[in-house]
C-alpha atoms as a PDB file:
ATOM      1  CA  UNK A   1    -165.442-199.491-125.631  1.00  0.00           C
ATOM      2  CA  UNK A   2    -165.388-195.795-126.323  1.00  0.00           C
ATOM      3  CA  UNK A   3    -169.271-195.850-125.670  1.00  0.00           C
ATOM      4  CA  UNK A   4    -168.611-196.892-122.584  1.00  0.00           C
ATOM      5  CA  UNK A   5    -166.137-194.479-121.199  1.00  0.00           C
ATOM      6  CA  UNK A   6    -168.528-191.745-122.521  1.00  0.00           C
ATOM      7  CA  UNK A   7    -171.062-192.497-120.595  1.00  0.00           C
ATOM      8  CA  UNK A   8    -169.187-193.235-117.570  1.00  0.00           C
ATOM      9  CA  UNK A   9    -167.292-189.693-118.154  1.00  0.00           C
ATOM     10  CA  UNK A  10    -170.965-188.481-118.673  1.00  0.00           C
ATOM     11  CA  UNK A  11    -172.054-189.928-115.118  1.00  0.00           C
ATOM     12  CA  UNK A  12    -169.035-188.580-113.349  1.00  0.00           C
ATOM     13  CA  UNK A  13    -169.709-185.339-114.837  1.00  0.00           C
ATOM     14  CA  UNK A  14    -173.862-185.880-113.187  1.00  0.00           C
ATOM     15  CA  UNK A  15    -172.043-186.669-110.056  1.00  0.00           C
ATOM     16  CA  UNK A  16    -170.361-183.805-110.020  1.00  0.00           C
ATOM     17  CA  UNK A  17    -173.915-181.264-110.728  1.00  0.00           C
ATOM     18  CA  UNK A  18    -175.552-183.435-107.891  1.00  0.00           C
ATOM     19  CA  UNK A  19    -172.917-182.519-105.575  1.00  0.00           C
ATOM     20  CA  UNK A  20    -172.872-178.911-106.564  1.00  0.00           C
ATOM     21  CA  UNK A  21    -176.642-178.545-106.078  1.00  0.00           C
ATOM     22  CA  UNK A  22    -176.447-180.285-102.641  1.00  0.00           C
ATOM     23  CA  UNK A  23    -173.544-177.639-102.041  1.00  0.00           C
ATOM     24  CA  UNK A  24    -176.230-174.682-103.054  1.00  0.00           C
ATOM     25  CA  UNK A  25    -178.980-176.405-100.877  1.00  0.00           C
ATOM     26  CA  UNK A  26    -176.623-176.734 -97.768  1.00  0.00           C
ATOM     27  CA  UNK A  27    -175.303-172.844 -98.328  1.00  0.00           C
ATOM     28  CA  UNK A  28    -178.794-171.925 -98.642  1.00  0.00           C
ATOM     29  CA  UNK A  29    -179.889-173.826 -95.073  1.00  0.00           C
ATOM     30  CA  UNK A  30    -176.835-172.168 -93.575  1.00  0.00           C
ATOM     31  CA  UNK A  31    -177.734-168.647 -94.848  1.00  0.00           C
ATOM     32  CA  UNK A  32    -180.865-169.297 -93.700  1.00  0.00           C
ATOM     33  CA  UNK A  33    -179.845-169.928 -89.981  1.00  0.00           C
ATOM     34  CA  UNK A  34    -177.529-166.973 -90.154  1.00  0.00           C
ATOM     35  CA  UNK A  35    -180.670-164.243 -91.508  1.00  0.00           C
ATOM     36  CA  UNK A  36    -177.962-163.622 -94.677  1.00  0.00           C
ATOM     37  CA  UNK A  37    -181.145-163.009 -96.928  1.00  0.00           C
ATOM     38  CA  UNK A  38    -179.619-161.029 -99.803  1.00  0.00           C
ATOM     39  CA  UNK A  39    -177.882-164.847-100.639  1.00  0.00           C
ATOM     40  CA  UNK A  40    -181.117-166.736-100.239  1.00  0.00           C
ATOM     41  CA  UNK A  41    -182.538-163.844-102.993  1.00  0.00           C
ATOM     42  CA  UNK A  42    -180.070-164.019-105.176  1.00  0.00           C
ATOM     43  CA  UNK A  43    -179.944-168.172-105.227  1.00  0.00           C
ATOM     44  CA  UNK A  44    -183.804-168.306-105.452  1.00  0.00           C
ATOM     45  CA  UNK A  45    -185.046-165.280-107.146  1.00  0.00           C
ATOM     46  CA  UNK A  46    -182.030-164.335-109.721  1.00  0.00           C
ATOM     47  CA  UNK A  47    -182.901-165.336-113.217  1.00  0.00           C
ATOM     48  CA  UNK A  48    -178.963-166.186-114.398  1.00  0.00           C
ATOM     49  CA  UNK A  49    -178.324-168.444-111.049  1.00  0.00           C
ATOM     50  CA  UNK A  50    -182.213-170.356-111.611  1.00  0.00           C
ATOM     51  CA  UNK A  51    -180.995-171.326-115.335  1.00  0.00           C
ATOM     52  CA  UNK A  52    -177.807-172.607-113.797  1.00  0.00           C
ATOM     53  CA  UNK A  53    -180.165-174.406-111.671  1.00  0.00           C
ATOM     54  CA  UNK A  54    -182.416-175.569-114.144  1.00  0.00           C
ATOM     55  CA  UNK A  55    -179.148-176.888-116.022  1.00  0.00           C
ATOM     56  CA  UNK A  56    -177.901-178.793-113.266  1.00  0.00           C
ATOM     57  CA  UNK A  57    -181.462-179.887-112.658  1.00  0.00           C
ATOM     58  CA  UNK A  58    -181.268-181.657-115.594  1.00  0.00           C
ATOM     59  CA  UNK A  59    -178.089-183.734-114.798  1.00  0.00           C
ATOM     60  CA  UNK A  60    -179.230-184.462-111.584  1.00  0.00           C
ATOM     61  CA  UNK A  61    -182.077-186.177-113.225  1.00  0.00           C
ATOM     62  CA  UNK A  62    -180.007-188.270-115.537  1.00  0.00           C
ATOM     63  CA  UNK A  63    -178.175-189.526-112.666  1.00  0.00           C
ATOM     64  CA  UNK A  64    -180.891-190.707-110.557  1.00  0.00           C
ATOM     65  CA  UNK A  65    -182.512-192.442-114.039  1.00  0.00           C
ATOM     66  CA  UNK A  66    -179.224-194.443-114.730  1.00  0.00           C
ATOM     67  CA  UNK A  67    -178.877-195.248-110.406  1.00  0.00           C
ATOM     68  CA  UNK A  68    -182.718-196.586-111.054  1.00  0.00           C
ATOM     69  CA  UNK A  69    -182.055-198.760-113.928  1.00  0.00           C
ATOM     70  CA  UNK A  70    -178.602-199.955-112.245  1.00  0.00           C
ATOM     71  CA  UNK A  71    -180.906-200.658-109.193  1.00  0.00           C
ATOM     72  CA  UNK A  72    -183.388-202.879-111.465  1.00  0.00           C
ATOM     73  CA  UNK A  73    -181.042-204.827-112.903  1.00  0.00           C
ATOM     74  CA  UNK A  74    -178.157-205.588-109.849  1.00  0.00           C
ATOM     75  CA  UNK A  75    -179.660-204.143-106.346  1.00  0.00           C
ATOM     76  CA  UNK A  76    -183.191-205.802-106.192  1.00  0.00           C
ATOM     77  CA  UNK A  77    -182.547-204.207-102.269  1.00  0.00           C
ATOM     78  CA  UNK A  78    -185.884-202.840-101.304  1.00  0.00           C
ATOM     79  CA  UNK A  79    -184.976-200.104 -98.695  1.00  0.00           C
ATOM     80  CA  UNK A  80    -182.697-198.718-101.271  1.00  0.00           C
ATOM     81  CA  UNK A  81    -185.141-198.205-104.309  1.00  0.00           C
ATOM     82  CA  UNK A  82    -187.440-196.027-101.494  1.00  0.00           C
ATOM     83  CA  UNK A  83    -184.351-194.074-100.340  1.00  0.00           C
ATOM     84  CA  UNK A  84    -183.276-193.949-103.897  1.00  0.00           C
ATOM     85  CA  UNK A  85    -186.814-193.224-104.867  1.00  0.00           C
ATOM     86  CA  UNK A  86    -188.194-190.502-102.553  1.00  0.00           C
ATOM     87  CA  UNK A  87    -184.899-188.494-102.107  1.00  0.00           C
ATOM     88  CA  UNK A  88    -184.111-187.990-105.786  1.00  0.00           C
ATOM     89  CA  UNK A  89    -181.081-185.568-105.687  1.00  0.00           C
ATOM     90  CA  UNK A  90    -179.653-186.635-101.880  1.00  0.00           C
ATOM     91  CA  UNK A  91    -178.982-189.975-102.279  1.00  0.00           C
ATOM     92  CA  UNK A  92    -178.343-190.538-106.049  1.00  0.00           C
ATOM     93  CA  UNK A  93    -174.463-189.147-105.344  1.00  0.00           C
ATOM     94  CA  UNK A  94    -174.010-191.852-102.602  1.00  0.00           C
ATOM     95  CA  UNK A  95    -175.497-194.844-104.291  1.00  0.00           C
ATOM     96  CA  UNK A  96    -173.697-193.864-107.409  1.00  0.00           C
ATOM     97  CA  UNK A  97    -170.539-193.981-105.291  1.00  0.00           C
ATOM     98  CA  UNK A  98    -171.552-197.788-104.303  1.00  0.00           C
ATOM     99  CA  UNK A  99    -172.099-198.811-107.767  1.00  0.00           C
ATOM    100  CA  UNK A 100    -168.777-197.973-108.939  1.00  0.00           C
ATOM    101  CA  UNK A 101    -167.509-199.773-105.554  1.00  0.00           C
ATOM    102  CA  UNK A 102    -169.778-202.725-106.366  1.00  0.00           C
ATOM    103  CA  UNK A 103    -168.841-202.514-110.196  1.00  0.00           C
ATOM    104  CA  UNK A 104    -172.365-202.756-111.552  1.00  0.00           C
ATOM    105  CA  UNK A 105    -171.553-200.067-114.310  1.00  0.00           C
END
């Protein structure tokens, strides 16, 4: 049992690094639009922020592993392995929200 709420505090905790880099990809595209290009240096080309980055990366990653493996073994819905698939760190937060609706953890 403690296992389990681990890894489900573990998850949460990926959940919350996917959302944060979809927060630093969104500032980004709005900096972007807006010419602010000492912020689009500093998120892309400052060593400290690209470990943070890196960090995150690697949460982000676990994630989207244990949304593939729940997909494998409940889902079986086609359209939602390619979306799952082929945008890695944009849907993973969003299907992980509909596997704790669905309780397939």
């Amino acid at each position: 049992m403690e296992k389990r709420k681990l890894k489900k505090k573990l998850l949460f905790f990926c959940f919350i690094a996917n959302l944060f880099m979809i927060a630093i990809y969104l500032s980004v595209i709005i900096a972007a639009f807006f010419k602010f290009q000492k912020y689009i240096d500093y998120i892309f080309f400052d060593v400290e922020f690209a470990n943070i980055r890196m960090f995150l990366t690697i949460f982000v990653f676990i994630l989207w592993i244990n949304n593939l493996i729940v997909w494998s073994k409940r889902d079986k819905n086609l359209g939602r392995f390619f979306i799952l698939f082929f945008f890695i760190g944009i849907y993973s937060p969003f299907y992980f929200i509909k596997i704790l609706k669905n309780k397939w953890q």
